[in-house]
Each structure stands twice: as structure tokens, then as C-alpha cells.
Protein backbone atom coordinates (compact mmCIF):
# COMPACT_ATOMS: atom_id res chain seq x y z
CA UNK A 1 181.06 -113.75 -63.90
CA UNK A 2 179.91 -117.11 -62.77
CA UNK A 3 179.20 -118.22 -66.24
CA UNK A 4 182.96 -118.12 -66.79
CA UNK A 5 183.38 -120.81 -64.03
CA UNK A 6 181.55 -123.76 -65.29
CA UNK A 7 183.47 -126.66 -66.20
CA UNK A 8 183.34 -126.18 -69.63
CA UNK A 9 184.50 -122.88 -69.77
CA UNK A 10 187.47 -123.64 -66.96
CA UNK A 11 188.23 -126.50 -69.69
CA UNK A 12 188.23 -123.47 -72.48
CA UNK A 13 190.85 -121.63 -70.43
CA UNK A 14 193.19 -123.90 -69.74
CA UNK A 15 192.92 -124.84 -73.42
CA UNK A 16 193.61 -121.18 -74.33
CA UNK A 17 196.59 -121.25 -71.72
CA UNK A 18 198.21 -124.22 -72.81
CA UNK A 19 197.73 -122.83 -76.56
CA UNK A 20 199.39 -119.67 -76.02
CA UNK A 21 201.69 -121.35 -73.84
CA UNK A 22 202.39 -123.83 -76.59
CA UNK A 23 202.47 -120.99 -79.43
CA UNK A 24 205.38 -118.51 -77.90
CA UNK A 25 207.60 -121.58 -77.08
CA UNK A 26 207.33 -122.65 -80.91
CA UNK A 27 207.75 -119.23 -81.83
CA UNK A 28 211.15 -119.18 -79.33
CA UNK A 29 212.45 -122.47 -80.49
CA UNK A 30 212.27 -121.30 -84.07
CA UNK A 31 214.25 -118.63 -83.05
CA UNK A 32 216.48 -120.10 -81.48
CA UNK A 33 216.61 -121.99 -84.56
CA UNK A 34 217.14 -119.07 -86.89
CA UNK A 35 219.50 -117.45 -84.48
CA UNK A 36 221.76 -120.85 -85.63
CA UNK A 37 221.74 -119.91 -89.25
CA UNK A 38 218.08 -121.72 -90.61
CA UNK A 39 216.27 -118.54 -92.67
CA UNK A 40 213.15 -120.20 -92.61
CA UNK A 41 212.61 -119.81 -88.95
CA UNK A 42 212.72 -116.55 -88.95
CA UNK A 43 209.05 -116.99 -90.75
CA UNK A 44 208.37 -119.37 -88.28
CA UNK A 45 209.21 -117.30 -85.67
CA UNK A 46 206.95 -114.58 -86.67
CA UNK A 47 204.33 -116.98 -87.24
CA UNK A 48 203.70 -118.66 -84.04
CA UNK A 49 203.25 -115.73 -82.39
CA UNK A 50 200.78 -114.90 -84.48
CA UNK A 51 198.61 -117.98 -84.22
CA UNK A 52 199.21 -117.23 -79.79
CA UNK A 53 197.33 -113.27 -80.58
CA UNK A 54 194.87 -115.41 -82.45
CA UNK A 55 193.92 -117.57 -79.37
CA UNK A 56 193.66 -114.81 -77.37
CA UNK A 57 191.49 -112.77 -79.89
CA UNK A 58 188.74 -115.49 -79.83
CA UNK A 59 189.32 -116.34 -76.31
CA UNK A 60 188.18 -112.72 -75.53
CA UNK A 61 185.64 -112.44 -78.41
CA UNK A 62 183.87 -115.37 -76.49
CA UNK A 63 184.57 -113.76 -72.99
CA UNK A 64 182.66 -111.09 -74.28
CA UNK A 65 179.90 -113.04 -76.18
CA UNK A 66 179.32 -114.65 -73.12
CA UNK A 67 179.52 -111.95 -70.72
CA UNK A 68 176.71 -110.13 -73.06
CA UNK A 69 174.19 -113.76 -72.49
CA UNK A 70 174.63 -114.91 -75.84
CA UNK A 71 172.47 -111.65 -76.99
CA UNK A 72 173.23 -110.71 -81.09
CA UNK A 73 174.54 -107.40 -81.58
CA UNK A 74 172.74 -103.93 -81.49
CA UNK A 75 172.69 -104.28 -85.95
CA UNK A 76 171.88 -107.99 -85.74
CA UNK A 77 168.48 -107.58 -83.95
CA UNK A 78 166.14 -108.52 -86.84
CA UNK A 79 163.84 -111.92 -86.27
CA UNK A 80 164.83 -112.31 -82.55
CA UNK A 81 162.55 -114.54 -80.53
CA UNK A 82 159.69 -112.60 -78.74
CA UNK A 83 159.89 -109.40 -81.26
CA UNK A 84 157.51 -109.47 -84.22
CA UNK A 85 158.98 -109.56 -87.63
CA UNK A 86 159.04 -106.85 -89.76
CA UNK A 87 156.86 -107.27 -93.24
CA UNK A 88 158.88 -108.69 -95.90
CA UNK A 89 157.90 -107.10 -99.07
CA UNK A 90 157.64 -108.69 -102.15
CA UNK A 91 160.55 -107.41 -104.81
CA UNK A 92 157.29 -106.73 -107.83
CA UNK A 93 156.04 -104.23 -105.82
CA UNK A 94 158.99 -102.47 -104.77
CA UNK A 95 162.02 -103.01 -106.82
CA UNK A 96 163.62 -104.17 -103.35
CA UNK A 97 162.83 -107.25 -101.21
CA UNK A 98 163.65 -107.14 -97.74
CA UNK A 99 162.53 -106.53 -93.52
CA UNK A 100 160.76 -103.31 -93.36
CA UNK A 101 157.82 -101.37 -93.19
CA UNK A 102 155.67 -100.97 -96.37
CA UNK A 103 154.57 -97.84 -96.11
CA UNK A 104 158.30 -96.61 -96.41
CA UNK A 105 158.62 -95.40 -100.04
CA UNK A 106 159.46 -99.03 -101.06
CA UNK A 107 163.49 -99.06 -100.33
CA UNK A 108 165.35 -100.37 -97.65
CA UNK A 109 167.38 -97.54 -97.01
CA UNK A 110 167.40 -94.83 -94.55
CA UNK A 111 164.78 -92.15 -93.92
CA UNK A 112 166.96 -89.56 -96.38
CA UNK A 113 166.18 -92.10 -98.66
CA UNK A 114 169.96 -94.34 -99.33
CA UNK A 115 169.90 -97.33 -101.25
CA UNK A 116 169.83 -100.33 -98.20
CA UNK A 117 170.96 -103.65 -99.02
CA UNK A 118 169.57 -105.97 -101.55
CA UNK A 119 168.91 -110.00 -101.37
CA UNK A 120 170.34 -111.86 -103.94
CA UNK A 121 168.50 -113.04 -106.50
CA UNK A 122 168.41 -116.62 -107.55
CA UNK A 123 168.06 -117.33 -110.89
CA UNK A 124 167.92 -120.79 -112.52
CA UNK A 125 170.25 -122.19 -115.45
CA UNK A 126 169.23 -124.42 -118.28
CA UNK A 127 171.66 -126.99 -118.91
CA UNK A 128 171.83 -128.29 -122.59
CA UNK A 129 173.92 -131.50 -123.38
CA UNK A 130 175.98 -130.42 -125.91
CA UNK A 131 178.17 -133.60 -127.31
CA UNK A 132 176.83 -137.30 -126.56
CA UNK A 133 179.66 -139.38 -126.18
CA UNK A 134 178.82 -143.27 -126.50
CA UNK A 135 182.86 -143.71 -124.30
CA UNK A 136 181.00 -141.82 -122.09
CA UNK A 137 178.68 -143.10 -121.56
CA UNK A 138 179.28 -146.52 -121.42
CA UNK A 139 181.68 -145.33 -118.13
CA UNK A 140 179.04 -144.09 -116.31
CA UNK A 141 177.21 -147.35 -116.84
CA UNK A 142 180.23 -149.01 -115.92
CA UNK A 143 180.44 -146.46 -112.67
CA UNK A 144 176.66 -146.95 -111.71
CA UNK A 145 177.04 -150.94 -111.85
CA UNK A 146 180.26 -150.63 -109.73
CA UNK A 147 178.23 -148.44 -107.25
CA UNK A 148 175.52 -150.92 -107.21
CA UNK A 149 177.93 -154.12 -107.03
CA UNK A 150 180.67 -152.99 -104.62
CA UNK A 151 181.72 -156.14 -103.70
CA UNK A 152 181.80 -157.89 -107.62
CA UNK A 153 185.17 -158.49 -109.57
CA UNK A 154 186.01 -156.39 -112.56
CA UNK A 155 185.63 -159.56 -114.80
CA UNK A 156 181.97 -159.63 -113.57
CA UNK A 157 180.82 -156.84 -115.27
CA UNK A 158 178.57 -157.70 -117.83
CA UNK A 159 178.96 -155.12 -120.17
């Protein structure tokens, strides 16, 4: 619990006091404000207390990250510092690349054998000019002298 009483996080929850304190008076003043015949407060009275639960969600999601020592979850275990890594295998030899054992069967999925999930692949792309355009062109000449002379004159350009 002391980790909750440093000065940064004493700074975090006034913050998330003075947000949610900020937040429901909005959302009363707008309706207040609806109340008196504007229709679009009654969004905006909806809305502000919306942004308030929001605060306090990540407030308490960070409460809780804390309170756990910073630790990933149970699922998010993979390449933590002082565990070994698990083999990576390559996707020619298995149809699947990804953490795991080898010996496996060659998927990433469960032992009754479900597909796990896949890495993307990346693939390049071939870019082909397909019109020259001499207007074009002579723009981006223009462009590259203008980047190179910032502080010249228009008149100055020698093309």
C-alpha cells in the first residue's frame, strides 16, 4: 500500500479527484442547462459523466497494475526477464511461426491440437511509375530547392 503514497501517485489522485470532481459539475451545469430549454445539453449531460466513469476506470486499472508490482498478466508471460524464451520456429518448417516448443506437431495451438495464433506476414510491394509528368516534376524540383533554400525569395529560384 505504500507504493500508493509516493508523491507522484498522491499527485495522480488528486488529479483523478479534481477530474471527477470537474466532470459531474459539467455534467450538472449542462443540465441545468437543458432543464432551461437547450436540447443539446441533454447530450452533454450524459456525456460528462461519462468521461468522470472513465477517470475512475483507469484510476483503478492503475491501482491495480500497481498493487500487482508492475507484473504482466497470467496470458502475457512470454519473454519476461529471467525466464528463457521459448524456440521460435521458423514458418518453412511448420506452416506456423511462433513461441513454442518444436517437438509439438508444428502448430501453435493447444494440446487437442486448435489452430493458435498466427504472425503476420510481411510481404513487400513493387511500385511501378506509371505516368511521368514533366509539371510534375518540375514541382518537386521546385519543392526540393525550397527545402534546401528556406530563407531565398520566390524570384530567386532559378528554374
Amino acid at each position: 500500500m505504500k507504493r500508493l503514497l509516493t508523491p507522484a501517485w498522491i499527485a495522480r489522485h488528486v488529479g483523478a479527484v479534481a477530474l471527477v470532481a470537474a466532470f459531474s459539475a459539467l455534467g450538472w451545469w449542462q443540465i441545468s442547462r437543458a432543464v432551461a430549454g437547450n436540447t443539446l445539453s441533454w447530450a452533454y449531460a450524459v456525456e460528462w459523466p461519462v468521461f468522470a466513469g472513465f477517470v475512475i476506470f483507469v484510476w483503478v486499472r492503475e491501482v491495480r497494475h500497481t498493487l500487482r508490482g508492475g507484473q504482466p498478466a497470467e496470458g502475457d508471460a512470454a519473454d519476461t526477464p529471467g525466464e528463457p524464451a521459448e524456440a521460435v520456429r521458423p514458418l518453412a518448417a511448420t506452416g506456423v511461426a511462433g513461441p513454442g516448443p518444436a517437438a509439438d506437431g508444428g502448430g501453435l495451438g493447444n494440446a487437442a491440437g486448435a489452430p493458435g495464433i498466427r504472425r503476420p506476414v510481411r510481404a513487400t510491394r513493387r511500385t511501378t511509375v506509371v505516368d511521368e509528368d514533366p509539371e510534375l516534376d518540375e514541382y518537386n524540383r521546385y519543392l526540393a530547392w525550397r527545402t534546401a533554400n528556406p530563407d531565398a525569395r520566390i524570384s530567386d529560384y532559378p528554374g
